[in-house]
Protein backbone atom coordinates (compact mmCIF):
# COMPACT_ATOMS: atom_id res chain seq x y z
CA UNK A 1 0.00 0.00 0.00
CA UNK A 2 1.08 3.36 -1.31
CA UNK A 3 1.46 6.21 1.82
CA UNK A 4 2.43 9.97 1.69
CA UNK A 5 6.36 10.72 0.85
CA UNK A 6 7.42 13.90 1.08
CA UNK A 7 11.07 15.23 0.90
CA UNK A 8 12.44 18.68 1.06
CA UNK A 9 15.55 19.23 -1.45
CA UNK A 10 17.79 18.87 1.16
CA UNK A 11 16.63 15.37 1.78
CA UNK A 12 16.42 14.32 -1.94
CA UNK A 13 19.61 11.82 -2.95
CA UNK A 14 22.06 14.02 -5.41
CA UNK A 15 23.73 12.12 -7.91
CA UNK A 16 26.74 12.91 -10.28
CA UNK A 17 25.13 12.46 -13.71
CA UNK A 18 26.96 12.47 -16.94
CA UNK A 19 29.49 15.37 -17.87
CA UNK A 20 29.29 16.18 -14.71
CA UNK A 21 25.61 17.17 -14.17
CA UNK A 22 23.43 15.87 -11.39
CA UNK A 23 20.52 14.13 -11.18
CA UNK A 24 18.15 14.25 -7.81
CA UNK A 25 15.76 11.75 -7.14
CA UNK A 26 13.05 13.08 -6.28
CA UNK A 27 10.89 9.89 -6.30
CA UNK A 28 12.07 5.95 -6.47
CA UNK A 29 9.79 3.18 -6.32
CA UNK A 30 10.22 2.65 -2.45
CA UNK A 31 8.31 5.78 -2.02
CA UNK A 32 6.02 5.30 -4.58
CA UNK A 33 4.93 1.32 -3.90
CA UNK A 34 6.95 0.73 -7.24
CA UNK A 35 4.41 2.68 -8.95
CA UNK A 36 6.63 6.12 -10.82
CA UNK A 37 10.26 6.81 -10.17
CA UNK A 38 10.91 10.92 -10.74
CA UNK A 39 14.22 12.28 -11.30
CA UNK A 40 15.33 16.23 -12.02
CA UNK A 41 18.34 16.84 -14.22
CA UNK A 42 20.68 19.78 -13.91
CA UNK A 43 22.81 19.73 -16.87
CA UNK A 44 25.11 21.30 -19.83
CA UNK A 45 25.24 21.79 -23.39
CA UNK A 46 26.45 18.32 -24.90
CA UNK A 47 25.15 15.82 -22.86
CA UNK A 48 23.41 12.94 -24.01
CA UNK A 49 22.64 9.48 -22.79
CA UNK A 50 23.34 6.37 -25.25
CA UNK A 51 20.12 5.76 -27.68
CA UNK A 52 18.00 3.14 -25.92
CA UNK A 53 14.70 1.70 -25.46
CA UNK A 54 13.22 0.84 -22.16
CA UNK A 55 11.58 -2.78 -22.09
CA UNK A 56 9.80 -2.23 -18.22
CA UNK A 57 8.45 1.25 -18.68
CA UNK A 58 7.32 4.23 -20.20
CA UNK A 59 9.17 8.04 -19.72
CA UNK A 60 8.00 11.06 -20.03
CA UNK A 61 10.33 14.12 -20.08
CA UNK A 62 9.51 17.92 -19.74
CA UNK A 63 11.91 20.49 -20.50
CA UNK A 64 11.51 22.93 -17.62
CA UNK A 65 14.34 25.49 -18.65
CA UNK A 66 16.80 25.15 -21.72
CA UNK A 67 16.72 23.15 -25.07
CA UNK A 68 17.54 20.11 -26.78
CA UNK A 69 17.07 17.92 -29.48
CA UNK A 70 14.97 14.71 -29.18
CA UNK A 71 15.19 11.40 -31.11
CA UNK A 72 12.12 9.08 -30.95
CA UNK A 73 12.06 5.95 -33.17
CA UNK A 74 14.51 7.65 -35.60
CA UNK A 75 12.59 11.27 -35.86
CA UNK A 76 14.51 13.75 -34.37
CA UNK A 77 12.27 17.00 -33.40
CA UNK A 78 13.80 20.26 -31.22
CA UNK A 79 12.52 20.56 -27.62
CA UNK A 80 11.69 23.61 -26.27
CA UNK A 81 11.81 25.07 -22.85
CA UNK A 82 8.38 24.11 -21.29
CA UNK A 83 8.15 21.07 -24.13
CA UNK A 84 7.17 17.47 -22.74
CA UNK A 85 7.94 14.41 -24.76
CA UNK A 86 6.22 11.24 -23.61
CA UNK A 87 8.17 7.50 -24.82
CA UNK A 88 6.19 4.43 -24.46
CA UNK A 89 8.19 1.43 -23.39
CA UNK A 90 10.20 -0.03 -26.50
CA UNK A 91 10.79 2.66 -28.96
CA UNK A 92 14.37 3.81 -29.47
CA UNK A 93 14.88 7.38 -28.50
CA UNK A 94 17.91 9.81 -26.93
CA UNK A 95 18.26 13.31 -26.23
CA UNK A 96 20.97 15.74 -26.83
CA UNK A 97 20.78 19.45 -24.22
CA UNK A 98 21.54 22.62 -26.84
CA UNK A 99 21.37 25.76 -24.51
CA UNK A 100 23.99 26.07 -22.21
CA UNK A 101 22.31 24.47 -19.21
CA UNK A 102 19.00 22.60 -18.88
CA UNK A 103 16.69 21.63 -16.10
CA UNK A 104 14.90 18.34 -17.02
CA UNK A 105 12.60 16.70 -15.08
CA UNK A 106 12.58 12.55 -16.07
CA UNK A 107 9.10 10.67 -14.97
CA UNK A 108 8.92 6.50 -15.31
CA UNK A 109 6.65 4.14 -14.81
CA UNK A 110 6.27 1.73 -13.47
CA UNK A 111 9.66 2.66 -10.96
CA UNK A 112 12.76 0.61 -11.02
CA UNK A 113 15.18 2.11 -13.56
CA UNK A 114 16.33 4.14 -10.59
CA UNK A 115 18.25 1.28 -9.80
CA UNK A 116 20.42 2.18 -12.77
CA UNK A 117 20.78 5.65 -12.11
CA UNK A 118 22.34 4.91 -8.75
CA UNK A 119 24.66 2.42 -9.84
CA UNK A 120 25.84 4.10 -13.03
CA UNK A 121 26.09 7.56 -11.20
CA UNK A 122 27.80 8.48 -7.71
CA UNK A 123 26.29 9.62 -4.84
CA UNK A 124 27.28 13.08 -4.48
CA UNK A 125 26.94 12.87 -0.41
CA UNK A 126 30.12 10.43 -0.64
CA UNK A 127 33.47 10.81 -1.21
CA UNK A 128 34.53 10.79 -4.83
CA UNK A 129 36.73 8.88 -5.97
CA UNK A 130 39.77 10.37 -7.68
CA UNK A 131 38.87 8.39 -11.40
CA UNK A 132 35.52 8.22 -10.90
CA UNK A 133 33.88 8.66 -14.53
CA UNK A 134 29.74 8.14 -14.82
CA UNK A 135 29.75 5.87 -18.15
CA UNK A 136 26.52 3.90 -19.25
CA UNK A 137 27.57 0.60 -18.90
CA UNK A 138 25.45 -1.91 -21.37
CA UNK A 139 25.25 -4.96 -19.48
CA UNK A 140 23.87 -2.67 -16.04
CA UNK A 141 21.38 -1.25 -18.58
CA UNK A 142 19.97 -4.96 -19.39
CA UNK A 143 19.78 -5.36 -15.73
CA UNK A 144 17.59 -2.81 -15.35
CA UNK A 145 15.37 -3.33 -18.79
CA UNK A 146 16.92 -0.12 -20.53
CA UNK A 147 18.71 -1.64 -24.44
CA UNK A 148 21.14 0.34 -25.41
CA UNK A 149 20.78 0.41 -29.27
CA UNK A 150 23.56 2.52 -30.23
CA UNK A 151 26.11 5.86 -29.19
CA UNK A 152 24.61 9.21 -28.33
CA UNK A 153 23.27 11.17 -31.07
């Protein structure tokens, strides 16, 4: 049974994302009964994830400040700031931030991919260590039903 969460910023995990943004969780599937996992971006011109698909769940993304380009399925289309892109489980898409900085807020669900997050990114309460480098890793993507289907676009 689902109950109440809330969580001030302060309390929301901070983790060190790729080119060195940050995603917080704001919402993982322990607060949510498995149901959505919610994640905010803070990032820079140039980064991308890997193209992929997710097999477990659908994504929706909303641009709150900046721009980027969007692939879905092999379309590519410009995101604006206040655009929202919703991706049904299994079709290929990425992302690629074109302002300077972005603010992204990620929704999924059902929850779970989180999982990947955290083990692909660092937790930025912790010490980091001096070669630490967030890189998607393939065969932690499988784990968590995300297919990476080829490099960032």
């Amino acid at each position: 049974m689902s109950m109440v969460y809330l969580a001030q910023p302060g309390q929301q995990q901070q983790l060190e994302w790729l080119d060195g943004g940050t995603l917080a969780m704001l919402l993982d599937g322990k607060a949510t009964d498995g149901q959505l996992m919610i994640g905010r971006f803070d990032v820079a011109e140039g980064e991308a994830p890997p193209y992929h698909k997710h097999t477990l769940e659908d994504e929706v993304f909303l641009l709150l400040k900046g721009t980027a380009l969007v692939w879905c399925d092999d379309q590519e289309y410009e995101l604006a700031e206040g655009g929202v892109v919703f991706l049904p489980k299994q079709i290929p898409h990425g992302y690629r931030i074109t302002s300077k900085k972005a603010d992204l807020l990620m929704i999924n669900t059902p929850a779970g991919i989180e999982g990947m997050f955290r083990e692909t990114g660092r937790d930025k309460s912790t010490p980091r260590p001096p070669d630490f480098q967030v890189k998607p890793d393939p065969a932690l993507a499988d784990k968590y039903g995300n297919v990476i289907v080829g490099p960032p676009r």
